[in-house]
N, C-alpha and C. Protein backbone atom coordinates (compact mmCIF):
# COMPACT_ATOMS: atom_id res chain seq x y z
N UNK A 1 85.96 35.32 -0.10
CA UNK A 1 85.09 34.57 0.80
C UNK A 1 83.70 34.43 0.20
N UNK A 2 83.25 33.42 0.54
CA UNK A 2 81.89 33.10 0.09
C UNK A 2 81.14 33.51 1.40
N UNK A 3 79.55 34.07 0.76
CA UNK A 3 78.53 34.65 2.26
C UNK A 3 77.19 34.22 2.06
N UNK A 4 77.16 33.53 2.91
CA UNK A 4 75.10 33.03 2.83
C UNK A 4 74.76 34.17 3.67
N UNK A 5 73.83 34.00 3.19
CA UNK A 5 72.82 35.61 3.53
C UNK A 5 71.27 34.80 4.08
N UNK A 6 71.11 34.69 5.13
CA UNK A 6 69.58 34.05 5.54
C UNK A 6 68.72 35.60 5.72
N UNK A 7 67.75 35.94 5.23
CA UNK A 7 66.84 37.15 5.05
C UNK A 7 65.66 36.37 5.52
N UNK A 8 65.24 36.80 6.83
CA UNK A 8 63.96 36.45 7.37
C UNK A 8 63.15 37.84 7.06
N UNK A 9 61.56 37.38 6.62
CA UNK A 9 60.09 38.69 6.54
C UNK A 9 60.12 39.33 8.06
N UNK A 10 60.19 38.80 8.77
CA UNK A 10 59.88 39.52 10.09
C UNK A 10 60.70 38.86 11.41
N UNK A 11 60.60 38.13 11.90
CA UNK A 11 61.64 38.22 13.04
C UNK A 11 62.67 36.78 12.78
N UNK A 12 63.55 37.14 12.98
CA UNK A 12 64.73 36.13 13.12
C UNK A 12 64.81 35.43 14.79
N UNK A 13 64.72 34.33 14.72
CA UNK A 13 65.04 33.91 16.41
C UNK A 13 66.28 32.53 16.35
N UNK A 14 66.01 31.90 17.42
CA UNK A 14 67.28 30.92 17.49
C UNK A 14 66.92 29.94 16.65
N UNK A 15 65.91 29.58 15.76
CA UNK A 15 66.13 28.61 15.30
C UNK A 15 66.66 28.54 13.84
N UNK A 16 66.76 29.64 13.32
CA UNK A 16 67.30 30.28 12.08
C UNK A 16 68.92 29.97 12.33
N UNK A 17 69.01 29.95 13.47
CA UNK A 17 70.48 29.54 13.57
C UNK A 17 71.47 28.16 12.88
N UNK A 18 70.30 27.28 13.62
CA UNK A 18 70.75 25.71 12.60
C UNK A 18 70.74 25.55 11.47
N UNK A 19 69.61 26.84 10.87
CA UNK A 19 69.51 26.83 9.18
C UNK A 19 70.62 27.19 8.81
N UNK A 20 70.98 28.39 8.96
CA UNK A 20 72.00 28.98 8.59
C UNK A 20 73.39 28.23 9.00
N UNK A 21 73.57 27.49 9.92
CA UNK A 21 74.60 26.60 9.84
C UNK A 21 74.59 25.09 8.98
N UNK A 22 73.59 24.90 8.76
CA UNK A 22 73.54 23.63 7.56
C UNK A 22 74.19 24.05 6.67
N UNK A 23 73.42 25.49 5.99
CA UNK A 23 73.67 25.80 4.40
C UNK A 23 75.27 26.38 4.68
N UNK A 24 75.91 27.05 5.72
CA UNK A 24 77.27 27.03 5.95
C UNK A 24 78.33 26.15 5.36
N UNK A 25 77.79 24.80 5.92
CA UNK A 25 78.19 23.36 5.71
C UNK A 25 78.36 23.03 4.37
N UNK A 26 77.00 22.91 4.18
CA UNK A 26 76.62 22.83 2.83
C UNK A 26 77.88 23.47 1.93
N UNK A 27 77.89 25.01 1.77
CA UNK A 27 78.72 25.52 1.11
C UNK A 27 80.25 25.29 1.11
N UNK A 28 80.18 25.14 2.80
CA UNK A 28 82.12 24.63 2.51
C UNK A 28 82.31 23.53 2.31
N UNK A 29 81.32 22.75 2.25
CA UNK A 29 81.61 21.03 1.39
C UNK A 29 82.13 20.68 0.44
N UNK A 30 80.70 22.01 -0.66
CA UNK A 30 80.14 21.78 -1.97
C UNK A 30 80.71 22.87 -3.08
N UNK A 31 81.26 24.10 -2.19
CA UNK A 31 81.05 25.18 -3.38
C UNK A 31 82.73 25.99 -3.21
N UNK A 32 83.39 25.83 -1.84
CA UNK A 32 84.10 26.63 -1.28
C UNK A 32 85.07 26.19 -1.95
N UNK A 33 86.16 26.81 -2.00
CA UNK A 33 87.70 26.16 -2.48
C UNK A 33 88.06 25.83 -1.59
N UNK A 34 89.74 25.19 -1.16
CA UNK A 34 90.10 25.12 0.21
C UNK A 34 90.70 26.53 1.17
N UNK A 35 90.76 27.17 -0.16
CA UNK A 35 91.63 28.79 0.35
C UNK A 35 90.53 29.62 1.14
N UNK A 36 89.33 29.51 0.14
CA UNK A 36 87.85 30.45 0.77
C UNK A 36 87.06 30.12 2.25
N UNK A 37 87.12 31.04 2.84
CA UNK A 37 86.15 31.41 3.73
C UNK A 37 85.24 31.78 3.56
N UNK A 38 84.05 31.14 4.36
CA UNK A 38 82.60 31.10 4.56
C UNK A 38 81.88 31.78 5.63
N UNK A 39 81.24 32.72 5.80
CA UNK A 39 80.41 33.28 6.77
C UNK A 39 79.00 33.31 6.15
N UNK A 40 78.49 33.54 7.07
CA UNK A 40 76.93 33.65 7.36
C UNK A 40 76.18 35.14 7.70
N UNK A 41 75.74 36.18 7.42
CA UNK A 41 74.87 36.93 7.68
C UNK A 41 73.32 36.56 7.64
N UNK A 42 72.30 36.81 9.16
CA UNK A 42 71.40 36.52 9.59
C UNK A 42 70.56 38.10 9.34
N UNK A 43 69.15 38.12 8.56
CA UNK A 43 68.82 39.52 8.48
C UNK A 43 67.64 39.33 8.90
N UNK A 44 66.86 39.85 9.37
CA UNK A 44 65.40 39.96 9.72
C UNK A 44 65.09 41.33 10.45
N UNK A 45 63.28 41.45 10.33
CA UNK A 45 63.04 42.62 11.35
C UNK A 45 63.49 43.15 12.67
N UNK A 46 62.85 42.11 13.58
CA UNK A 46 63.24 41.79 14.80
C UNK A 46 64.25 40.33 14.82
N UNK A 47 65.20 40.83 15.55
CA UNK A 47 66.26 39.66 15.88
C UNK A 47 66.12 40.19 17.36
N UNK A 48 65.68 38.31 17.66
CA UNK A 48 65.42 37.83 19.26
C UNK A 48 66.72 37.86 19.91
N UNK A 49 66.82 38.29 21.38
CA UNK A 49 67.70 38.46 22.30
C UNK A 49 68.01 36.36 22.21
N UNK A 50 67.39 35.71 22.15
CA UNK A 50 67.65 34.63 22.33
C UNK A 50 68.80 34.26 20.91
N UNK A 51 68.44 34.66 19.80
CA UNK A 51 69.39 34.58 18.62
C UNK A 51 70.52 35.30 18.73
N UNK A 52 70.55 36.77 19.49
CA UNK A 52 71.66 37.19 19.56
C UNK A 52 72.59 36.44 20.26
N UNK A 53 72.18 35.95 21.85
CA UNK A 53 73.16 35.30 22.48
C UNK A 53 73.65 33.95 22.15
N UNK A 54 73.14 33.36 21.16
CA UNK A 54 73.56 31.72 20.30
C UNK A 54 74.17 32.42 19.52
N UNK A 55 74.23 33.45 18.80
CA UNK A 55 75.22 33.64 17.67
C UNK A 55 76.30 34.25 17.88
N UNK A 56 76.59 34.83 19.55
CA UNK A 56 77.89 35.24 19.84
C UNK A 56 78.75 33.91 19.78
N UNK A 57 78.22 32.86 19.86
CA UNK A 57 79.33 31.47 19.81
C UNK A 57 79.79 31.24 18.63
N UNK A 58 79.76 32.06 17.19
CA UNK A 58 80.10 31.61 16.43
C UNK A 58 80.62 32.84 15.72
N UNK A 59 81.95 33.53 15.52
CA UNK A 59 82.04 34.34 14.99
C UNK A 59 82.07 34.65 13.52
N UNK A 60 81.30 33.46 13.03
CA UNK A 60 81.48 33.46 11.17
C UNK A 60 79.70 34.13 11.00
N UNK A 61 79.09 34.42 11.70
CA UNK A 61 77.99 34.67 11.90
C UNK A 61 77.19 36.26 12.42
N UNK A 62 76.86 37.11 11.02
CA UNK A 62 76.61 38.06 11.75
C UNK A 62 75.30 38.35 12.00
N UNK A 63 74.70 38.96 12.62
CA UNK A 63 73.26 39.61 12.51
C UNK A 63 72.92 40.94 12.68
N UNK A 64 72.00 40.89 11.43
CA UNK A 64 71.55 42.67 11.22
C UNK A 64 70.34 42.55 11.02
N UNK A 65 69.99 44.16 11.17
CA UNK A 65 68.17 44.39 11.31
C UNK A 65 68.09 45.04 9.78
N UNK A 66 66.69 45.16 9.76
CA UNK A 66 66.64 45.66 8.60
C UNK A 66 65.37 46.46 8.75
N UNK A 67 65.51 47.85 7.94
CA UNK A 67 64.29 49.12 8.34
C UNK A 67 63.55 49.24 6.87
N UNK A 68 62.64 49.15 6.79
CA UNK A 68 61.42 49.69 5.65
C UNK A 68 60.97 51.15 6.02
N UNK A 69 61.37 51.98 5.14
CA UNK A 69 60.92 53.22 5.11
C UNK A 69 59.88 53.80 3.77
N UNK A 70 58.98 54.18 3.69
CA UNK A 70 58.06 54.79 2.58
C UNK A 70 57.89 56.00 3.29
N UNK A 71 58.11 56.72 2.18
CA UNK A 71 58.19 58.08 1.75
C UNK A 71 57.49 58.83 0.97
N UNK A 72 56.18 59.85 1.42
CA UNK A 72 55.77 60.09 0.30
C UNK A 72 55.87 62.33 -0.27
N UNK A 73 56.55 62.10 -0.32
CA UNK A 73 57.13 63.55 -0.76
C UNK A 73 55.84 64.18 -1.35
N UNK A 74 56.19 65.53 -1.86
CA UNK A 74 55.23 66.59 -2.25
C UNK A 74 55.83 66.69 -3.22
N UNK A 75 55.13 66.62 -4.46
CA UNK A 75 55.72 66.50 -5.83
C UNK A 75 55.33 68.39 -6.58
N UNK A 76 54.32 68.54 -6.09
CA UNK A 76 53.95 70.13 -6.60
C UNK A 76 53.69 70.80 -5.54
């Protein structure tokens, strides 16, 4: 399977949705074989309650958060 990966800096909402379904398109037009399947993973900080409930309509479509952690240990 082929996977677009949309990586938003900070919050993902519903309109990332249409993006990510163009370039979907796009790919099973242009790039996919006829055998391959295409999904979509949506990543950002905050993902809006409004994006979650538009993307339950499409199950080729997942969404995940993503955590920044810095760490600064004691070296001596």
């Amino acid at each position: 399977d082929l996977v677009v990966i949309e990586f938003k800096k900070s919050k993902a909402d519903d309109k990332v949705l249409g993006q990510i379904s163009y370039y979907l398109s796009w790919v099973r037009d242009n790039l996919a074989k006829p055998s391959q399947g295409v999904r979509g993973i949506i990543i950002g900080h905050h993902v809006t309650k409004q994006l979650q409930l538009a993307a339950k309509q499409n199950a080729n479509i997942e969404l995940r958060r993503y955590r920044v952690r810095i760490d600064f240990p004691v070296i001596s």
